[in-house]
PDB file of N, CA and C in Angstrom:
ATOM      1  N   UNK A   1     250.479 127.683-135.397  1.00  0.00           N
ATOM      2  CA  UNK A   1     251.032 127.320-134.120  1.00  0.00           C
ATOM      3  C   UNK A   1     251.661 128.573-133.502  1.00  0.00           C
ATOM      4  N   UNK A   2     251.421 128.636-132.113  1.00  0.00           N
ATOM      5  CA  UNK A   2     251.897 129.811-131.836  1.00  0.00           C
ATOM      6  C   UNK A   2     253.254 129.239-130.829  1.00  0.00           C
ATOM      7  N   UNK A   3     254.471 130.648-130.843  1.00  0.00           N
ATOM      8  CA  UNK A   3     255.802 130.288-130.682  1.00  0.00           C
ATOM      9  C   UNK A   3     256.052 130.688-129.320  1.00  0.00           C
ATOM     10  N   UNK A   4     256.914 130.256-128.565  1.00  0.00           N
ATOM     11  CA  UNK A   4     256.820 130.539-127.209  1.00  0.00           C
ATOM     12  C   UNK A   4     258.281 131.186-127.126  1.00  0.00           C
ATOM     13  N   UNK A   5     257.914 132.716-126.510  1.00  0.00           N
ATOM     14  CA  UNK A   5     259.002 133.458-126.224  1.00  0.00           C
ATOM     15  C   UNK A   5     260.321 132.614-125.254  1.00  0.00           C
ATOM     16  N   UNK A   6     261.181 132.861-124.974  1.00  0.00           N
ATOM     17  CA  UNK A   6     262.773 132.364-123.979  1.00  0.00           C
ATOM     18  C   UNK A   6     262.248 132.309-122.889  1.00  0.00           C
ATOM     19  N   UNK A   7     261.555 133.520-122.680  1.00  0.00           N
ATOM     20  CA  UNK A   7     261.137 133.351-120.965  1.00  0.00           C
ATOM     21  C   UNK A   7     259.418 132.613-120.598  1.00  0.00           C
ATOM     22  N   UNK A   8     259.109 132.301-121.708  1.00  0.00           N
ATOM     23  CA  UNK A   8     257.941 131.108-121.258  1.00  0.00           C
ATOM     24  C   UNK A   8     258.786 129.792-121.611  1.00  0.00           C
ATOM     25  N   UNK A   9     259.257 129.812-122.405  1.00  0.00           N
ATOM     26  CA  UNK A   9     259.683 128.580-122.999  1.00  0.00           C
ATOM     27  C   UNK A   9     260.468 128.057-121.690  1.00  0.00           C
ATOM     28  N   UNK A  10     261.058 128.771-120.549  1.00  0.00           N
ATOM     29  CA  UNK A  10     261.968 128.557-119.463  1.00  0.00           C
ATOM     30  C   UNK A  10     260.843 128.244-118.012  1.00  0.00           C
ATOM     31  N   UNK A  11     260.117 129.059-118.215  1.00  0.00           N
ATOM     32  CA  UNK A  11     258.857 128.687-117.338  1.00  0.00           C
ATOM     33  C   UNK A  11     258.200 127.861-117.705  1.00  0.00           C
ATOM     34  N   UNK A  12     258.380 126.624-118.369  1.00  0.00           N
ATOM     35  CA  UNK A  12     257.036 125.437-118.792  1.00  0.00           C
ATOM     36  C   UNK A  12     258.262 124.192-117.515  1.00  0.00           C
ATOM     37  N   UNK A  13     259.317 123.897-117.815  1.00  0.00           N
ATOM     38  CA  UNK A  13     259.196 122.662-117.171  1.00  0.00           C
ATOM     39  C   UNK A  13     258.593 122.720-115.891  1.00  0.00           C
ATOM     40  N   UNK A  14     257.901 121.496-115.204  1.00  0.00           N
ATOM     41  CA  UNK A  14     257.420 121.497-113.501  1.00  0.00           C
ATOM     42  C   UNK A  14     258.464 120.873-113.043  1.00  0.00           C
ATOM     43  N   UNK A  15     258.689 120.720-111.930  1.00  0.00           N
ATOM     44  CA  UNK A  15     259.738 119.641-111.350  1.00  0.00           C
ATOM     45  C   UNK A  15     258.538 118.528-110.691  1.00  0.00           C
ATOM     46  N   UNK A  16     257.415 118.548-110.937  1.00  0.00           N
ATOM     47  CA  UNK A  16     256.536 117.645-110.203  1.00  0.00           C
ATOM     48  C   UNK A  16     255.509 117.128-111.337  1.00  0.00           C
ATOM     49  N   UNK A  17     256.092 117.455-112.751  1.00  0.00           N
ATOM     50  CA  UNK A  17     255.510 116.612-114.165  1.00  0.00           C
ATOM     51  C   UNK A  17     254.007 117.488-114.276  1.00  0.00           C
ATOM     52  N   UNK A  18     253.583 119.017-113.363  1.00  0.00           N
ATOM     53  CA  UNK A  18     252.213 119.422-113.802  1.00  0.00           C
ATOM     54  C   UNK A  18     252.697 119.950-115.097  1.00  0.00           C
ATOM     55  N   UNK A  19     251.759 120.024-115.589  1.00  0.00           N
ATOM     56  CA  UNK A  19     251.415 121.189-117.115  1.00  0.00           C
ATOM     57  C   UNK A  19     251.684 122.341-116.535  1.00  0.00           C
ATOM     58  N   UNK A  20     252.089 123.477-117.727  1.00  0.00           N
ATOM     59  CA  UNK A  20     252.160 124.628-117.200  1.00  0.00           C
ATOM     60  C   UNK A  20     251.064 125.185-117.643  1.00  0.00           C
ATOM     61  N   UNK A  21     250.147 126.082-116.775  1.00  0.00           N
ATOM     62  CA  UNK A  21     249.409 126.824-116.806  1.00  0.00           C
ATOM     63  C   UNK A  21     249.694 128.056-117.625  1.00  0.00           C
ATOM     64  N   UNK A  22     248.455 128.744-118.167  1.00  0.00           N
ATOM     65  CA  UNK A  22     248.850 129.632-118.694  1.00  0.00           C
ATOM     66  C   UNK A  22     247.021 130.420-118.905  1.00  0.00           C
ATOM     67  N   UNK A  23     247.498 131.686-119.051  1.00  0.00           N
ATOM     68  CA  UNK A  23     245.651 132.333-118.903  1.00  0.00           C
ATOM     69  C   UNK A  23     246.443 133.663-120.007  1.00  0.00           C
ATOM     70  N   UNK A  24     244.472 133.559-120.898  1.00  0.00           N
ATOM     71  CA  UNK A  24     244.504 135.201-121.938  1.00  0.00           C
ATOM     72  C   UNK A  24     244.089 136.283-120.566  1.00  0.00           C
ATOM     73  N   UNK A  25     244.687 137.161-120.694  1.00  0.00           N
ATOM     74  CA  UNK A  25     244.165 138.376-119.726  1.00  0.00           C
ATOM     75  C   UNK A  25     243.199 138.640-120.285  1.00  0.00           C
ATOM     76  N   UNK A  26     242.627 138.828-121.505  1.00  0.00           N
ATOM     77  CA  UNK A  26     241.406 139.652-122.293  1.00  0.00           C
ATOM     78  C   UNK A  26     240.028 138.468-121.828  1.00  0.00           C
ATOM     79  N   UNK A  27     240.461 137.523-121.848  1.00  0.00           N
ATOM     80  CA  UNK A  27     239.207 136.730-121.880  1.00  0.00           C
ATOM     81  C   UNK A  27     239.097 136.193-120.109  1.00  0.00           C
ATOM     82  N   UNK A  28     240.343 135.817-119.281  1.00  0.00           N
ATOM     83  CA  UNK A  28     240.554 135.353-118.482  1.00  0.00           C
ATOM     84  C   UNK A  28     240.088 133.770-118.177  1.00  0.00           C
ATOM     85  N   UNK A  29     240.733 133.187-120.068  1.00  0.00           N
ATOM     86  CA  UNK A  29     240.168 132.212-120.310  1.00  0.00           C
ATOM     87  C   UNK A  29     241.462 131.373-119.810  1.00  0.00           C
ATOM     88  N   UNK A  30     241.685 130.506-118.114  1.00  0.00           N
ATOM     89  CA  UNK A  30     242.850 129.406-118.319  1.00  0.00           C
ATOM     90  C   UNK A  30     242.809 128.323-119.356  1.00  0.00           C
ATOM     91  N   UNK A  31     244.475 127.631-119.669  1.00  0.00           N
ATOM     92  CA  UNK A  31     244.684 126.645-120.113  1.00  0.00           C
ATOM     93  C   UNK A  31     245.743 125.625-119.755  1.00  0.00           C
ATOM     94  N   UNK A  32     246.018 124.678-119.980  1.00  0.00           N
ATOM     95  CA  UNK A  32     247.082 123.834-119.942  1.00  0.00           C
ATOM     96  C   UNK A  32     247.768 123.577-121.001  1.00  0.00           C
ATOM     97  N   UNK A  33     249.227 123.611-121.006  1.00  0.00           N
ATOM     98  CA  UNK A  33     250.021 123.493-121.751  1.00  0.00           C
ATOM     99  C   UNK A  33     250.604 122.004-121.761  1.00  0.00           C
ATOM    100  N   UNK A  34     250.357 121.105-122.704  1.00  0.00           N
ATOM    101  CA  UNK A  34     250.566 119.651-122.389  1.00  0.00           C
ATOM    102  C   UNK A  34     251.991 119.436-123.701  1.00  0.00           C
ATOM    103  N   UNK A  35     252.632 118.476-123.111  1.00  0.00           N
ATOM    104  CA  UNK A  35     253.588 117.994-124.274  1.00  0.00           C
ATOM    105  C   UNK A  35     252.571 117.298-125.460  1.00  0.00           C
ATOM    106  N   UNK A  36     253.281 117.050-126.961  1.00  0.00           N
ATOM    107  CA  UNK A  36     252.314 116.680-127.705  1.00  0.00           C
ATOM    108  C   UNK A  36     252.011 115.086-127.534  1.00  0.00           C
ATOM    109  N   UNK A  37     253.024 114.466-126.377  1.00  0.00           N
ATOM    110  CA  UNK A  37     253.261 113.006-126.579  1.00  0.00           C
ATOM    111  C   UNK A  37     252.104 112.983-125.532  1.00  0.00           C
ATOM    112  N   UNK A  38     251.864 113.682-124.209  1.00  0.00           N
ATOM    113  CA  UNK A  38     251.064 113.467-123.136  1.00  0.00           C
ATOM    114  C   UNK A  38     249.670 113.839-123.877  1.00  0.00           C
ATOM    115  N   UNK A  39     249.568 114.515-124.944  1.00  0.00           N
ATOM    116  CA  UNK A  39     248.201 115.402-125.267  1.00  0.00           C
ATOM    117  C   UNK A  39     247.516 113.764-126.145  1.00  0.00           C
ATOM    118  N   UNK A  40     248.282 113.429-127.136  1.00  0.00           N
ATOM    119  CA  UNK A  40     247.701 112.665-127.448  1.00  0.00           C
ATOM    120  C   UNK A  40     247.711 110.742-126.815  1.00  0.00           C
ATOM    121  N   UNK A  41     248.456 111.138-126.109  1.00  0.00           N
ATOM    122  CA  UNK A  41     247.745 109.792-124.950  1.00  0.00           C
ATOM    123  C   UNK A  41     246.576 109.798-124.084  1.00  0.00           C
ATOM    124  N   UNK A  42     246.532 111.089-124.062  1.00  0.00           N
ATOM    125  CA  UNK A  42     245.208 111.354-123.222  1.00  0.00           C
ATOM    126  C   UNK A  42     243.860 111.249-124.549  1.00  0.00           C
ATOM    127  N   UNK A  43     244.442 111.605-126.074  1.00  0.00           N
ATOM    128  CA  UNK A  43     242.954 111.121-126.868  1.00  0.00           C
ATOM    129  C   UNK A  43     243.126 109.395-126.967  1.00  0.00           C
ATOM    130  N   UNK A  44     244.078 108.960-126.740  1.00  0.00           N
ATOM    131  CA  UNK A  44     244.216 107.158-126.858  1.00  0.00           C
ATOM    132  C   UNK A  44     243.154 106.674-125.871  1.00  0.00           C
ATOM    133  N   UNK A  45     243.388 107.557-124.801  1.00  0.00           N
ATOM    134  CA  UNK A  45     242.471 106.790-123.490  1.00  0.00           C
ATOM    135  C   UNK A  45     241.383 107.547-123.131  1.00  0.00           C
ATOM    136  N   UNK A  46     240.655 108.169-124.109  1.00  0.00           N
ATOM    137  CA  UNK A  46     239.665 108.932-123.930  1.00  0.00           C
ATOM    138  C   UNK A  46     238.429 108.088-123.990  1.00  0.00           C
ATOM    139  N   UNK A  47     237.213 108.694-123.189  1.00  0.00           N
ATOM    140  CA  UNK A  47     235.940 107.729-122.930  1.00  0.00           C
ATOM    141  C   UNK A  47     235.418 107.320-124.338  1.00  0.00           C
ATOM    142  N   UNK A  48     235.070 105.770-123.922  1.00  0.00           N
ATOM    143  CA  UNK A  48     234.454 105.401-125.597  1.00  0.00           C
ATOM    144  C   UNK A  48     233.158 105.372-125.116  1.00  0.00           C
ATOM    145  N   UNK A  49     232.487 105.813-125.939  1.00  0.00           N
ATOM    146  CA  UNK A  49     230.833 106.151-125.728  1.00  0.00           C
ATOM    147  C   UNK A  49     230.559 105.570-127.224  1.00  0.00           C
ATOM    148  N   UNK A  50     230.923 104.942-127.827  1.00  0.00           N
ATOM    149  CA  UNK A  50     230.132 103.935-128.932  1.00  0.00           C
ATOM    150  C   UNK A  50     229.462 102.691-128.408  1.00  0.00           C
ATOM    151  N   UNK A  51     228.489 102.386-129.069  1.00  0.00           N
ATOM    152  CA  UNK A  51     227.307 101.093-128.754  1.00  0.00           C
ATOM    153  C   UNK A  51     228.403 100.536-128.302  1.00  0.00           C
ATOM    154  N   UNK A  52     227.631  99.713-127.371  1.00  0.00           N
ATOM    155  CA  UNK A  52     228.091  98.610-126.923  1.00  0.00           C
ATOM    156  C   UNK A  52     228.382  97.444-128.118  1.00  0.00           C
ATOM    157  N   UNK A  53     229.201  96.715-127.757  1.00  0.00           N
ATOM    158  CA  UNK A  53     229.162  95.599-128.467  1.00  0.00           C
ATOM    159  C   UNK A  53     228.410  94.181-128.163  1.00  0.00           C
ATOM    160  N   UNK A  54     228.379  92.938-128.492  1.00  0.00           N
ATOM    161  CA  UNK A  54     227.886  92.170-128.017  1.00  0.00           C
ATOM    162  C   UNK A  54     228.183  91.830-127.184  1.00  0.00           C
ATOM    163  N   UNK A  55     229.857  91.385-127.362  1.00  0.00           N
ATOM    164  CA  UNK A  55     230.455  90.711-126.473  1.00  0.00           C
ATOM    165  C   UNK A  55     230.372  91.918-124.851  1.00  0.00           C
ATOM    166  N   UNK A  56     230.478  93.315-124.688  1.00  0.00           N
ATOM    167  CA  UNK A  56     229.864  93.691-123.842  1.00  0.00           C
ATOM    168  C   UNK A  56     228.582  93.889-123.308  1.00  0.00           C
ATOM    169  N   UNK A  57     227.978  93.525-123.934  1.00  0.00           N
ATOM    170  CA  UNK A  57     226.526  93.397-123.370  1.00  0.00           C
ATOM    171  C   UNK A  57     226.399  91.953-122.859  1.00  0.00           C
ATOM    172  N   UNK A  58     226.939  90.963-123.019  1.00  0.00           N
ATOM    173  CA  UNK A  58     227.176  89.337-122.824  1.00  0.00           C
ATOM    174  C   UNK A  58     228.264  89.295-121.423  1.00  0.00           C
ATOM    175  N   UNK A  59     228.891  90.354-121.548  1.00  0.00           N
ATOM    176  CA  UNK A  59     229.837  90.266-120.070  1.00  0.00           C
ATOM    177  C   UNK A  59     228.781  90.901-118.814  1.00  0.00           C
ATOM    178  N   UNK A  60     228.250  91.900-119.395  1.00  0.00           N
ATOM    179  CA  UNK A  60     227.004  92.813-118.102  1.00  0.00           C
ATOM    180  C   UNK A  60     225.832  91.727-117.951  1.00  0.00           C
ATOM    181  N   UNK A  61     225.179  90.924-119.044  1.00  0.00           N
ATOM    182  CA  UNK A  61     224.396  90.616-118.357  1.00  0.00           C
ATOM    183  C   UNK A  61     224.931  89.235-117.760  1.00  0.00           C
ATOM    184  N   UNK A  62     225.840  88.600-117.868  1.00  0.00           N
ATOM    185  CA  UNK A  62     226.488  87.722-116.959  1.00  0.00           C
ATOM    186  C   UNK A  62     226.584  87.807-115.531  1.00  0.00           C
ATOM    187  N   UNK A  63     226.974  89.339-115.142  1.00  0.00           N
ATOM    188  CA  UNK A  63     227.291  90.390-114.267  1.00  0.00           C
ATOM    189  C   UNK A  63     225.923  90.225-113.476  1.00  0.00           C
ATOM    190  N   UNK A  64     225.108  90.325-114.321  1.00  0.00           N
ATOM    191  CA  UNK A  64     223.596  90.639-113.456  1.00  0.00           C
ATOM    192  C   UNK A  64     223.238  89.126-113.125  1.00  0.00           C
ATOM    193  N   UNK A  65     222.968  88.196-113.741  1.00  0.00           N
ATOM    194  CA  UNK A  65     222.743  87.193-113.469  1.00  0.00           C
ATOM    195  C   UNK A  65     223.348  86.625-112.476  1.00  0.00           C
ATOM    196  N   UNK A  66     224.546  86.961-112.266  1.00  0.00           N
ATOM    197  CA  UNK A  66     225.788  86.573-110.871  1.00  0.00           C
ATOM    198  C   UNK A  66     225.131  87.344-109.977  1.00  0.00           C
ATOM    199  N   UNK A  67     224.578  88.490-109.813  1.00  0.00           N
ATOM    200  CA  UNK A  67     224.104  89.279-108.840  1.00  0.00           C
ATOM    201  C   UNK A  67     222.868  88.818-108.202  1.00  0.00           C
ATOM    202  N   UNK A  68     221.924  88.414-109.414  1.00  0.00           N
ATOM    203  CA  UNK A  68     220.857  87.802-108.827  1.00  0.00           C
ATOM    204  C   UNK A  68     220.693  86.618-109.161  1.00  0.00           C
ATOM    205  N   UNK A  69     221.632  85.667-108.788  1.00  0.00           N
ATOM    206  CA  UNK A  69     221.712  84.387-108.225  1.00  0.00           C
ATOM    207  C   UNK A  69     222.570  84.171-107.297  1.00  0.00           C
ATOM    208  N   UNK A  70     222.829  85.370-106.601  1.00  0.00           N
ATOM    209  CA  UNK A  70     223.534  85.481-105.051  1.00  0.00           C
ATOM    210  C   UNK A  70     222.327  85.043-104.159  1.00  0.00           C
ATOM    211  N   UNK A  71     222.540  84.383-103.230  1.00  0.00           N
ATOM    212  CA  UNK A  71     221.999  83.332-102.521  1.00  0.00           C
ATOM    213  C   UNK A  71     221.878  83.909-100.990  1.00  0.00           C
ATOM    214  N   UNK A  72     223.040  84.657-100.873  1.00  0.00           N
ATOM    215  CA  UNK A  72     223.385  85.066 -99.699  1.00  0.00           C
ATOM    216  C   UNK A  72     222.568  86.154 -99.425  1.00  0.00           C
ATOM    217  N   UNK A  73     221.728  86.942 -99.611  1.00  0.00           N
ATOM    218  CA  UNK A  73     220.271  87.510 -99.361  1.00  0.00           C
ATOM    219  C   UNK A  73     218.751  86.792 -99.466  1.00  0.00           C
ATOM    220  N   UNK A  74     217.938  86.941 -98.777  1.00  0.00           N
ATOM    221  CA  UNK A  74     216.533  86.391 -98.697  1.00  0.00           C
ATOM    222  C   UNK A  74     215.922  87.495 -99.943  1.00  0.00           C
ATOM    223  N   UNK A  75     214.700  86.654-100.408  1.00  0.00           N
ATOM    224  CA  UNK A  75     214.294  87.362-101.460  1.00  0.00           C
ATOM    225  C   UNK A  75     213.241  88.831-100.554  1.00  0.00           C
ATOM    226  N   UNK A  76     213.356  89.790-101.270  1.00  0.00           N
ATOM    227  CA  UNK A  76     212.243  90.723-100.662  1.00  0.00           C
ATOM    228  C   UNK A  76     211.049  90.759-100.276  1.00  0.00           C
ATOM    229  N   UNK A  77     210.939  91.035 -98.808  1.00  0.00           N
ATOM    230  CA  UNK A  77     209.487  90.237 -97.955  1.00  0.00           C
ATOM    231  C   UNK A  77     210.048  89.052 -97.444  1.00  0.00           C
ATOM    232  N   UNK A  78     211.089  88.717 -97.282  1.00  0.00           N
ATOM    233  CA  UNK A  78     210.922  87.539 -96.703  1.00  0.00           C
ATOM    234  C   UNK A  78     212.095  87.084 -95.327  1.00  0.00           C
ATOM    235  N   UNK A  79     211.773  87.020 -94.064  1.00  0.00           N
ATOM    236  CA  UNK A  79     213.115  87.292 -93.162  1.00  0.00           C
ATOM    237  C   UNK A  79     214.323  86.742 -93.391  1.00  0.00           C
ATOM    238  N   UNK A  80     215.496  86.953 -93.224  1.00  0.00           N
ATOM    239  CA  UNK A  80     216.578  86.512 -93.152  1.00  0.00           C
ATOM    240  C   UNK A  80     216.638  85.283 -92.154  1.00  0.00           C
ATOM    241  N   UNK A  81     217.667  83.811 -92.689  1.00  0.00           N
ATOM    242  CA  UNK A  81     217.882  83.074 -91.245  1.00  0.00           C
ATOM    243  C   UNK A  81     217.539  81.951 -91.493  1.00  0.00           C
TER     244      UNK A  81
END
């Protein structure tokens, strides 16, 4: 872990809750400096990209079936009225 000198350690709070920024000169690679409580709430609510489950695949195609048994459009080719 690396230690943060007096005068960064004095430059991190925002008064408007941003992260403090911070960049390597050698690489001119930026970063954000997050508290550890904000860092790992952000992996709590991170995208789930695992299979679907049933029960979500049973809510979407519900979803679709509601869509196309909307009534309130004429089928394609055919006029409105």
């Amino acid at each position: 872990m690396i230690e943060l000198t007096e005068s960064q350690r004095q430059s991190l709070p925002k008064p408007n809750g941003e992260p403090a920024r911070v960049a390597d000169p050698a690489t001119k690679q930026e970063y954000v400096l997050l508290k550890l409580e904000d860092y790992q709430e952000l992996l709590q609510d991170a995208y789930d990209d695992s299979p679907w489950t049933d029960e979500e695949m049973d809510l979407l195609a519900g979803e679709v079936d509601a869509m196309l048994d909307d009534d309130s459009e004429p089928p394609l080719g055919q006029p409105a009225g």
